[in-house]
Each structure stands twice: as structure tokens, then as C-alpha cells.
PDB file of N, CA and C in Angstrom:
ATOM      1  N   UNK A   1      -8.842  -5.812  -8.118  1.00  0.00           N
ATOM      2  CA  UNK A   1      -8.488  -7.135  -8.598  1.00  0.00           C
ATOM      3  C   UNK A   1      -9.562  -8.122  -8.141  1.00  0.00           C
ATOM      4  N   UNK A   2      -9.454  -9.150  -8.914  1.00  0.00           N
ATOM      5  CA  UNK A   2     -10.889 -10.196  -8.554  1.00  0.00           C
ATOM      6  C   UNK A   2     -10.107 -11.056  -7.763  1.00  0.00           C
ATOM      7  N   UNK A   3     -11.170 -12.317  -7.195  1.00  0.00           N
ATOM      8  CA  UNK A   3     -10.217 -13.104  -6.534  1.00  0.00           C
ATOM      9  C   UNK A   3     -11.518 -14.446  -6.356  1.00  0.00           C
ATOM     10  N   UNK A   4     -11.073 -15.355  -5.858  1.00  0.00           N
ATOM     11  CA  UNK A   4     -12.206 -16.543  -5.356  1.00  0.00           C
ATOM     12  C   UNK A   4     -11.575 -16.846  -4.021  1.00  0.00           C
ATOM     13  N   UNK A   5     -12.726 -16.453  -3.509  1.00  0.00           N
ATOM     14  CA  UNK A   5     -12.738 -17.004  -1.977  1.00  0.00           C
ATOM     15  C   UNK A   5     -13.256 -18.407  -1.258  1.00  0.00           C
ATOM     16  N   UNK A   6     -12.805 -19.162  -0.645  1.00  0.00           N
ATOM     17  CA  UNK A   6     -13.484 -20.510  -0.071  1.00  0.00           C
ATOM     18  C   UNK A   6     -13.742 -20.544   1.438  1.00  0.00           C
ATOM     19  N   UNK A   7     -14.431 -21.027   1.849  1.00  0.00           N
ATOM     20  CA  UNK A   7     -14.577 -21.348   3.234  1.00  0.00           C
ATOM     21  C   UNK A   7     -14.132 -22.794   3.638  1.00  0.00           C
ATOM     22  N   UNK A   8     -13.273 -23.316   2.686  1.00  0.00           N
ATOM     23  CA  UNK A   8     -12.794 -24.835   2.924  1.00  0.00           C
ATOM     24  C   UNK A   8     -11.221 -24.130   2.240  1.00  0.00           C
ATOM     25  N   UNK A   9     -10.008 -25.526   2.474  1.00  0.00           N
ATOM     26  CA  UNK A   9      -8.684 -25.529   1.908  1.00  0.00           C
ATOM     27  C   UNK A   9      -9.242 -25.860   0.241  1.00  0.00           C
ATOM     28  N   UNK A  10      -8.728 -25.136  -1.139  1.00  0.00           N
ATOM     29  CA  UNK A  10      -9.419 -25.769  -1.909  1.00  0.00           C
ATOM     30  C   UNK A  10      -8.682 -26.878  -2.462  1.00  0.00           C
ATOM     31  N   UNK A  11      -7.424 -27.349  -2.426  1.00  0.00           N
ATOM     32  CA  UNK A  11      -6.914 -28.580  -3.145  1.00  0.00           C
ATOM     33  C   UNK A  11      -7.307 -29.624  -1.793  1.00  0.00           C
ATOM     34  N   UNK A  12      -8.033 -30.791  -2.199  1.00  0.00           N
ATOM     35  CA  UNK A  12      -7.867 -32.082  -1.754  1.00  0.00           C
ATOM     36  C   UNK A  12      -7.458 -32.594  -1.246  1.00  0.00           C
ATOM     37  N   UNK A  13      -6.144 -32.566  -1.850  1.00  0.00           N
ATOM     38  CA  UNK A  13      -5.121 -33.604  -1.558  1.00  0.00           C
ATOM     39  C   UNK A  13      -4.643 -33.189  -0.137  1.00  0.00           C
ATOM     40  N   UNK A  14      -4.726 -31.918   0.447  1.00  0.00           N
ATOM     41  CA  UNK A  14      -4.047 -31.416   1.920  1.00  0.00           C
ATOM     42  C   UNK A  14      -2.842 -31.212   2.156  1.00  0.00           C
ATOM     43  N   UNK A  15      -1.911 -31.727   0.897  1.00  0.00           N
ATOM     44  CA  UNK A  15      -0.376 -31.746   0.685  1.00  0.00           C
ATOM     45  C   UNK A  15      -0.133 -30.360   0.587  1.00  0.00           C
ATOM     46  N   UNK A  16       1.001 -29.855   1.760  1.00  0.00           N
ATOM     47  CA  UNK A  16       1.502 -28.711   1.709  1.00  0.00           C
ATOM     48  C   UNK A  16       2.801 -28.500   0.732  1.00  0.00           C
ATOM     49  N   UNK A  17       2.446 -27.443   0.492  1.00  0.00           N
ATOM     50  CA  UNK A  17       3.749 -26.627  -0.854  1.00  0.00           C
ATOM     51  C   UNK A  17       4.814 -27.537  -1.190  1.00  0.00           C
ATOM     52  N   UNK A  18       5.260 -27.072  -0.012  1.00  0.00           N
ATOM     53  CA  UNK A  18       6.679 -27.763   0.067  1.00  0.00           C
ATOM     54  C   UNK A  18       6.927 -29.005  -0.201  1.00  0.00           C
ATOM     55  N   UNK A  19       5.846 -30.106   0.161  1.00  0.00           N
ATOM     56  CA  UNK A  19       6.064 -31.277   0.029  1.00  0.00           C
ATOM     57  C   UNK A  19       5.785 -31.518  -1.719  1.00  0.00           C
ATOM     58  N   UNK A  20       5.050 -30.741  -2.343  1.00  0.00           N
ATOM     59  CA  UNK A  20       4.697 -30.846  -3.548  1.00  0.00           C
ATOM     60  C   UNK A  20       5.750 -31.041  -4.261  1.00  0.00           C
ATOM     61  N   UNK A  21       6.154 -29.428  -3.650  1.00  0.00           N
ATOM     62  CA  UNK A  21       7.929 -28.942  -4.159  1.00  0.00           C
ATOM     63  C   UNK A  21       9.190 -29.901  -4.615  1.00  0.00           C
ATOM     64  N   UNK A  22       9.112 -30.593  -3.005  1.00  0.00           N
ATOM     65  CA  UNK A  22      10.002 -32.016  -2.856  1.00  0.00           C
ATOM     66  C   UNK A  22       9.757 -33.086  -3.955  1.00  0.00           C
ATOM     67  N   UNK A  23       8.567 -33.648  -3.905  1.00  0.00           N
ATOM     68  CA  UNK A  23       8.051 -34.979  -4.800  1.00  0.00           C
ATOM     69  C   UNK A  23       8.661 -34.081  -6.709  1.00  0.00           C
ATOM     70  N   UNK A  24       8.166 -32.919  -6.659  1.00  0.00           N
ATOM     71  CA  UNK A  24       8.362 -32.660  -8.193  1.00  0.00           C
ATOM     72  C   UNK A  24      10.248 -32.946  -8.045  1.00  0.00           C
ATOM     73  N   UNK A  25      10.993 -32.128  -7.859  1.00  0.00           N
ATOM     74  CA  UNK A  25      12.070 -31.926  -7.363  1.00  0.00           C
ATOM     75  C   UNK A  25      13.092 -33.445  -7.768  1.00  0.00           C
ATOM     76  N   UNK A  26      12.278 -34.876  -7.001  1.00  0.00           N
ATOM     77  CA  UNK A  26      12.533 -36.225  -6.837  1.00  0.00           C
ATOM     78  C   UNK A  26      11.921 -36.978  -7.789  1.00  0.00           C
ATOM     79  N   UNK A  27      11.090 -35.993  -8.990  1.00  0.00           N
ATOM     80  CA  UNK A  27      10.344 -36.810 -10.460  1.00  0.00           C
ATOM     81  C   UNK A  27       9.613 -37.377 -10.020  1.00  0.00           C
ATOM     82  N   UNK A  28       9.307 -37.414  -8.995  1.00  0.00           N
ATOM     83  CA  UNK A  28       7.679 -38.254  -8.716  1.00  0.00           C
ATOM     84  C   UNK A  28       6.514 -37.383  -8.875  1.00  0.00           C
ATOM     85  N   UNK A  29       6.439 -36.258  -8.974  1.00  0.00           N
ATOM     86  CA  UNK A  29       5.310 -35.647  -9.407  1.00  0.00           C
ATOM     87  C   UNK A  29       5.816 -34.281 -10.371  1.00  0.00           C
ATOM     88  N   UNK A  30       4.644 -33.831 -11.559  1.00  0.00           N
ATOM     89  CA  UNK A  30       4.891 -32.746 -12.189  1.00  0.00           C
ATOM     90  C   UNK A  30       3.989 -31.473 -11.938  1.00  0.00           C
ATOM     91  N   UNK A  31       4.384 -30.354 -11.935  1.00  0.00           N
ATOM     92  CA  UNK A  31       3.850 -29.185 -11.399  1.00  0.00           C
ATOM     93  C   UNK A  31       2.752 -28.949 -12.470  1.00  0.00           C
ATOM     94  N   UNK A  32       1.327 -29.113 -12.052  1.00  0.00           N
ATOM     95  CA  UNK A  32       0.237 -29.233 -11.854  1.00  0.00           C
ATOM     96  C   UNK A  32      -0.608 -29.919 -12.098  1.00  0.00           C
ATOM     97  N   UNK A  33       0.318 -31.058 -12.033  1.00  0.00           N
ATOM     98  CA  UNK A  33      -0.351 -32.568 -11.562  1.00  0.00           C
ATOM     99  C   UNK A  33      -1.278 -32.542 -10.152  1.00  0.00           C
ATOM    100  N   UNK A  34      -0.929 -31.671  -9.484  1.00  0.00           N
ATOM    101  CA  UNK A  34      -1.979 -31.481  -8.261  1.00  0.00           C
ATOM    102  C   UNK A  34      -1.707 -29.970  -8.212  1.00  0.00           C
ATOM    103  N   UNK A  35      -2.642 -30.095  -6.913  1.00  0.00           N
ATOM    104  CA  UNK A  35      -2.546 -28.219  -6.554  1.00  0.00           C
ATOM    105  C   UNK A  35      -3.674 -27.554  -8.293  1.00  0.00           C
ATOM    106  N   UNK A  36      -4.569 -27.824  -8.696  1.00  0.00           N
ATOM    107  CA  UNK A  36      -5.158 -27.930  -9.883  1.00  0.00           C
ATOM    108  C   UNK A  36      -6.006 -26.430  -9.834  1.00  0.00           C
ATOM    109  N   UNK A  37      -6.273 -26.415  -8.570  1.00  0.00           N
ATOM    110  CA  UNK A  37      -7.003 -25.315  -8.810  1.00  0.00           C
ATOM    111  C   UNK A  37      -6.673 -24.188  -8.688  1.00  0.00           C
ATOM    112  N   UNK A  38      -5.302 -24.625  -7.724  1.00  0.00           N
ATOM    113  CA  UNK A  38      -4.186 -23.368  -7.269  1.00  0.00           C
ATOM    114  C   UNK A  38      -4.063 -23.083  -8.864  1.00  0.00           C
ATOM    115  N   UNK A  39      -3.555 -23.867  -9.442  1.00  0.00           N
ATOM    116  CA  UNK A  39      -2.464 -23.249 -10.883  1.00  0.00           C
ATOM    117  C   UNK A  39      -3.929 -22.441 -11.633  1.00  0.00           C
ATOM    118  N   UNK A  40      -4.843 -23.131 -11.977  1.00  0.00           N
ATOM    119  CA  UNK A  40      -6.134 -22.570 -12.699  1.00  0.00           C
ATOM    120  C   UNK A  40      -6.175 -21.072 -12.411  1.00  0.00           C
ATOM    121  N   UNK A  41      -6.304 -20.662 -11.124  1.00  0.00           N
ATOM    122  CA  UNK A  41      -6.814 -19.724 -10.738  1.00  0.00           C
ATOM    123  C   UNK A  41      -5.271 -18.688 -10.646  1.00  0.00           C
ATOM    124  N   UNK A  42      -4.503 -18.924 -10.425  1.00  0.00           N
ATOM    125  CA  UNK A  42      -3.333 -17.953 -10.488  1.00  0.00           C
ATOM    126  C   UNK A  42      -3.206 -17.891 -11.952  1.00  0.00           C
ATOM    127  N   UNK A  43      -3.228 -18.660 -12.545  1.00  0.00           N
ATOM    128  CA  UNK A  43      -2.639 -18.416 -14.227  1.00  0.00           C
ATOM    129  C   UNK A  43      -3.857 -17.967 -14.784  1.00  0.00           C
ATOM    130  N   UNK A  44      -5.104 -17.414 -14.428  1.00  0.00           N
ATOM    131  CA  UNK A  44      -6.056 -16.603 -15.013  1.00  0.00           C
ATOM    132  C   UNK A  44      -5.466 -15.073 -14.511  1.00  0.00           C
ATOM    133  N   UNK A  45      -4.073 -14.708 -13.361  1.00  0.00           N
ATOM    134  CA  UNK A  45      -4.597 -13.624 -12.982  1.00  0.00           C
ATOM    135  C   UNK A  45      -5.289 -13.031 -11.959  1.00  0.00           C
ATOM    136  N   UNK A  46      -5.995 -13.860 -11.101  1.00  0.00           N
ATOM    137  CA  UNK A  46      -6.599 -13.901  -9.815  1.00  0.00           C
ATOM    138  C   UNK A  46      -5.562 -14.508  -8.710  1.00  0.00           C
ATOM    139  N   UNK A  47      -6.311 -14.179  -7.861  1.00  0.00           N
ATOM    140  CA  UNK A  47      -5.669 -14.701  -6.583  1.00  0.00           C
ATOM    141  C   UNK A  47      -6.459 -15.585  -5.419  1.00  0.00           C
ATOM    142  N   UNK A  48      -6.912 -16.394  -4.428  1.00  0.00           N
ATOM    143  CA  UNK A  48      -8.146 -16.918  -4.010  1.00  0.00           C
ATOM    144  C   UNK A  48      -7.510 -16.692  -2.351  1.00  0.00           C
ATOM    145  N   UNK A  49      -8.471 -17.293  -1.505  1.00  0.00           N
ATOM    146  CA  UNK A  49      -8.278 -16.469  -0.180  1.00  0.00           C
ATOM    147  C   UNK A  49      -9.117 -18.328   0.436  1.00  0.00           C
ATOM    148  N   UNK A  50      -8.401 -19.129   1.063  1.00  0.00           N
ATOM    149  CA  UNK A  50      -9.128 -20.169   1.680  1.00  0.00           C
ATOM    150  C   UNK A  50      -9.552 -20.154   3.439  1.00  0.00           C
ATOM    151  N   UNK A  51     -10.257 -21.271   3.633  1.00  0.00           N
ATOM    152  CA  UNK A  51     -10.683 -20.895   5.045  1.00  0.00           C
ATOM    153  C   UNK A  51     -11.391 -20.174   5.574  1.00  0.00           C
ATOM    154  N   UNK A  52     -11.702 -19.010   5.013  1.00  0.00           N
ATOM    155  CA  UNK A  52     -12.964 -17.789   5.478  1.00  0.00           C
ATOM    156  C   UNK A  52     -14.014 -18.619   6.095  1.00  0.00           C
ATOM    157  N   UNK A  53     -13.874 -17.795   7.129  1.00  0.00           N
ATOM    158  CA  UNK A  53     -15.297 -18.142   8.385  1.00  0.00           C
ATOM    159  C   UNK A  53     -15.869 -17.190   8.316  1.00  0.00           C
ATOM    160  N   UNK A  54     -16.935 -16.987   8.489  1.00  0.00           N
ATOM    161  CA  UNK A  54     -18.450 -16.777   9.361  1.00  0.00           C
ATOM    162  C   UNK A  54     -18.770 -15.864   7.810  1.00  0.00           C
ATOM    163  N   UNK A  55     -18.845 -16.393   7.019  1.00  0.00           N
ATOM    164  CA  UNK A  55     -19.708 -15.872   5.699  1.00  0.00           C
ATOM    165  C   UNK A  55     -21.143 -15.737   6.076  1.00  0.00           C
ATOM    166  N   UNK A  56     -21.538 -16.693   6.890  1.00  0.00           N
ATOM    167  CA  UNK A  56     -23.190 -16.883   7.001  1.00  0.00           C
ATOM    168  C   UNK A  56     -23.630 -15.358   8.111  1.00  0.00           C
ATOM    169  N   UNK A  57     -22.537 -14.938   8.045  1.00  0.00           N
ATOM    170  CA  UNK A  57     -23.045 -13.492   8.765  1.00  0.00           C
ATOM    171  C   UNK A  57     -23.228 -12.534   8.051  1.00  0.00           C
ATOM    172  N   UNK A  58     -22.757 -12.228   6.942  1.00  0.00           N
ATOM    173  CA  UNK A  58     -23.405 -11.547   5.660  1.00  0.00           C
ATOM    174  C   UNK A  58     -24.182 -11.320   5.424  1.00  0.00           C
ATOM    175  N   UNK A  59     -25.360 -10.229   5.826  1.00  0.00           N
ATOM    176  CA  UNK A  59     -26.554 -10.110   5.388  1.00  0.00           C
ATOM    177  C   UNK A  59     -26.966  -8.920   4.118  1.00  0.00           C
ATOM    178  N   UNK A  60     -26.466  -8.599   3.903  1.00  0.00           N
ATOM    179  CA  UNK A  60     -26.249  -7.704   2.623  1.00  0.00           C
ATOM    180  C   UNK A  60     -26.125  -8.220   1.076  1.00  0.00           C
ATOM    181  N   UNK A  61     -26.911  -7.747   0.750  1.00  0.00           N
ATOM    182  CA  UNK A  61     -27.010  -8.419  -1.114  1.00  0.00           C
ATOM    183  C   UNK A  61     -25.677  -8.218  -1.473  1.00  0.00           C
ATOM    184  N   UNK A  62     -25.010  -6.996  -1.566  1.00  0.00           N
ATOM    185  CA  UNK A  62     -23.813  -6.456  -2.011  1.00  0.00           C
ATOM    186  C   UNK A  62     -22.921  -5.795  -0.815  1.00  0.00           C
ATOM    187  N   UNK A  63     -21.567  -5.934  -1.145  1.00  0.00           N
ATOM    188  CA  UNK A  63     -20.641  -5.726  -0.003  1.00  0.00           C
ATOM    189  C   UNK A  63     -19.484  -6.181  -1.031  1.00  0.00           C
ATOM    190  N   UNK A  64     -18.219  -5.375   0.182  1.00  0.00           N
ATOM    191  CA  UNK A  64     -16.970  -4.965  -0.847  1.00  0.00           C
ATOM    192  C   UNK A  64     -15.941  -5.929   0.603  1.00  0.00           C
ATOM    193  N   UNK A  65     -15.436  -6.924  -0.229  1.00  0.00           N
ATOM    194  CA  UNK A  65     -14.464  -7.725   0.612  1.00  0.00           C
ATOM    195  C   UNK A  65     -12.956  -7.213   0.704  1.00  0.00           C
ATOM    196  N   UNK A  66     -12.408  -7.101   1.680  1.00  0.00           N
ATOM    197  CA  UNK A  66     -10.544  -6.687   1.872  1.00  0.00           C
ATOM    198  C   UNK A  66      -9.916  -7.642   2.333  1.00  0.00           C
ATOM    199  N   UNK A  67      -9.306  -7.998   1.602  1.00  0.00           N
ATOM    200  CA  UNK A  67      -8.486  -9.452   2.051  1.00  0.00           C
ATOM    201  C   UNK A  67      -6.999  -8.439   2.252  1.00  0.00           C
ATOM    202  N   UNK A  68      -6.499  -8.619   3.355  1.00  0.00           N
ATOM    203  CA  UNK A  68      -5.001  -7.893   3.785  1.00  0.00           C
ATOM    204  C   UNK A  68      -4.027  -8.713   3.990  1.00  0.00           C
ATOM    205  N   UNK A  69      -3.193  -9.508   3.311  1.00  0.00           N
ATOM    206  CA  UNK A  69      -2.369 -10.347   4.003  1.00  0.00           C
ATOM    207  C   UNK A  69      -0.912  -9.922   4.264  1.00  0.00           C
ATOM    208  N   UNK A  70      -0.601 -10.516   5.242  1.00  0.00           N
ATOM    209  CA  UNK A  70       0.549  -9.888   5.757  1.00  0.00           C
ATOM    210  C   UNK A  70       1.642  -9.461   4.878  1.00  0.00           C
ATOM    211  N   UNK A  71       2.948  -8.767   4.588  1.00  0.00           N
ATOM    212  CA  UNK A  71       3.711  -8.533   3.730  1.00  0.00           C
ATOM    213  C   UNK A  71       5.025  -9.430   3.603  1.00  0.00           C
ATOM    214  N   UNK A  72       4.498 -10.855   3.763  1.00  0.00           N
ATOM    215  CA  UNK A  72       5.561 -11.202   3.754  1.00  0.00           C
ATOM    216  C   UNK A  72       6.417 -11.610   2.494  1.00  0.00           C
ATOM    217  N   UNK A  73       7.987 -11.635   2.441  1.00  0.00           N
ATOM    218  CA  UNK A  73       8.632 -11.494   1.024  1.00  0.00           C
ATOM    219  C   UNK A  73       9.211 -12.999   0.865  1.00  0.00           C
ATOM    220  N   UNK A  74       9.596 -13.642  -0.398  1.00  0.00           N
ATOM    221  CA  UNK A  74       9.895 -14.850  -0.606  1.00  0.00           C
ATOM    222  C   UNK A  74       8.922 -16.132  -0.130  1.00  0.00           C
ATOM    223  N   UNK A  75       7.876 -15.720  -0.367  1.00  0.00           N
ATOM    224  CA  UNK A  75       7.077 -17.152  -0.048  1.00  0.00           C
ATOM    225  C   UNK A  75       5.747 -17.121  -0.864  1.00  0.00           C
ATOM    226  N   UNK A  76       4.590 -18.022  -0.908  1.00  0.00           N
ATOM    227  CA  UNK A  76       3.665 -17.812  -1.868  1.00  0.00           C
ATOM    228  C   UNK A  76       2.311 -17.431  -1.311  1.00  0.00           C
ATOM    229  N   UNK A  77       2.453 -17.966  -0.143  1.00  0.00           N
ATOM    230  CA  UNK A  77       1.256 -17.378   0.845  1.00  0.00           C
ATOM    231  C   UNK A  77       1.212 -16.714   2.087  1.00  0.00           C
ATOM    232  N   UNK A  78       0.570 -16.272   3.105  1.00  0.00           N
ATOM    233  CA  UNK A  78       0.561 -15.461   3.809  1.00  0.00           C
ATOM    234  C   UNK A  78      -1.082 -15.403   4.467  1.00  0.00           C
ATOM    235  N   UNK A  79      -0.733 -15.395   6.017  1.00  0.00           N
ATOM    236  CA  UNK A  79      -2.152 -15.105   6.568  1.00  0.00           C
ATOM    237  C   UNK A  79      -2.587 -13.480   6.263  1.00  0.00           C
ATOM    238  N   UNK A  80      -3.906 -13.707   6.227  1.00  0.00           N
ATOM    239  CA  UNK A  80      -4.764 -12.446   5.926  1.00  0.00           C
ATOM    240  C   UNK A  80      -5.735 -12.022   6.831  1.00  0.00           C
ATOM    241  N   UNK A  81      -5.976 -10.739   7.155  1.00  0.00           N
ATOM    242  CA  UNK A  81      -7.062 -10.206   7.877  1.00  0.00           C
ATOM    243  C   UNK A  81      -8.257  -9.903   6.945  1.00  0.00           C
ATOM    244  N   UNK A  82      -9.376 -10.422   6.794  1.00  0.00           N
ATOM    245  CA  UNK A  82     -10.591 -10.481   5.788  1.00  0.00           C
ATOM    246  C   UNK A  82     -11.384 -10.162   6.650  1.00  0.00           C
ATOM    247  N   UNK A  83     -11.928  -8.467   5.781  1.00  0.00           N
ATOM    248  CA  UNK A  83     -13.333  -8.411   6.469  1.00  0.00           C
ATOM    249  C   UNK A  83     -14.280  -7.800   5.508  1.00  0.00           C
ATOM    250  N   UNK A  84     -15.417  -7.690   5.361  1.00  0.00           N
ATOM    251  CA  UNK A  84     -16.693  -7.290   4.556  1.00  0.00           C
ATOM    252  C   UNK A  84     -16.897  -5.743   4.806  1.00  0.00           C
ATOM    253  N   UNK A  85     -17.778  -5.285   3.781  1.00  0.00           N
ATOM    254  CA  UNK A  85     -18.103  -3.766   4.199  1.00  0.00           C
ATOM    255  C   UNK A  85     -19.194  -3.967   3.570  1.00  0.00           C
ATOM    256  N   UNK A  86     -20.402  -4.174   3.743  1.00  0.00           N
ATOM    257  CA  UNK A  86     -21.721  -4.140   3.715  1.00  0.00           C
ATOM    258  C   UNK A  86     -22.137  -2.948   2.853  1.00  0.00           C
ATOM    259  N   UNK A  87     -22.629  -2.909   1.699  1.00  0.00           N
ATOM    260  CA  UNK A  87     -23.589  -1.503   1.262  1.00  0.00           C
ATOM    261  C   UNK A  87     -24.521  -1.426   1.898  1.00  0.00           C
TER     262      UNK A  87
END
């Protein structure tokens, strides 16, 4: 499966889920009125992975990334163990 990875949070705004959740919920906001890139990228089918550190240690043209995130059930995200495998 493909995916886009960031080394930053990628929505802006910094507003967590839930609060999104709430404001839609209370008609003050509509679901994907923000969170823009979240919806983009899930509704292609992909999945994206934010925060990744130490990319600049990568020295390999090509390499195969494993993003593992934990198994957790009923929620939308989950921390992940990400690591590289260098060709």
C-alpha cells in the first residue's frame, strides 16, 4: 500500500479530532472544511504517517519504509514504530 509521510503534523490548524468532531456535531463546522489534507489523502486510498524524525539519516537512494502502528480498535489513529530498510 502507498502512503505520504511528513516530518511535520500536516493540518495547520493543530485542532485535534475530537474537537473537530464537537464543532461539526454543534453546526459550526462541516466535515472537510478543515482537516483538508487528512480527507484528500484517505479518500484517494492511502494512508499518511506524521512527525517522522531523523529522515536526514537516510543515506540510500532507495529503501523500503514499515510504518507499524499499534492495533488499536475504534479510533482513527494510532502511534507507530517507523523504520527504513536501506537497499
Amino acid at each position: 500500500m502507498r502512503a505520504l509521510g511528513y516530518d511535520f503534523s500536516q493540518e495547520a490548524s493543530g485542532r485535534v479530532h475530537q474537537d473537530l468532531q464537537d464543532r461539526i456535531d454543534r453546526g459550526e463546522a462541516e466535515l472537510g472544511e478543515e482537516l483538508v489534507i487528512h480527507h484528500a489523502v484517505l479518500g484517494a486510498g492511502r494512508y499518511h504517517v506524521e512527525c517522522l524524525t531523523n529522515l536526514d539519516q537516510i543515506t540510500a537512494q532507495r529503501f523500503t519504509i514499515v510504518v507499524a502502528p499499534l492495533p488499536l480498535k475504534g479510533v482513527e489513529a494510532a502511534p507507530a514504530r517507523v523504520f527504513v530498510i536501506e537497499d
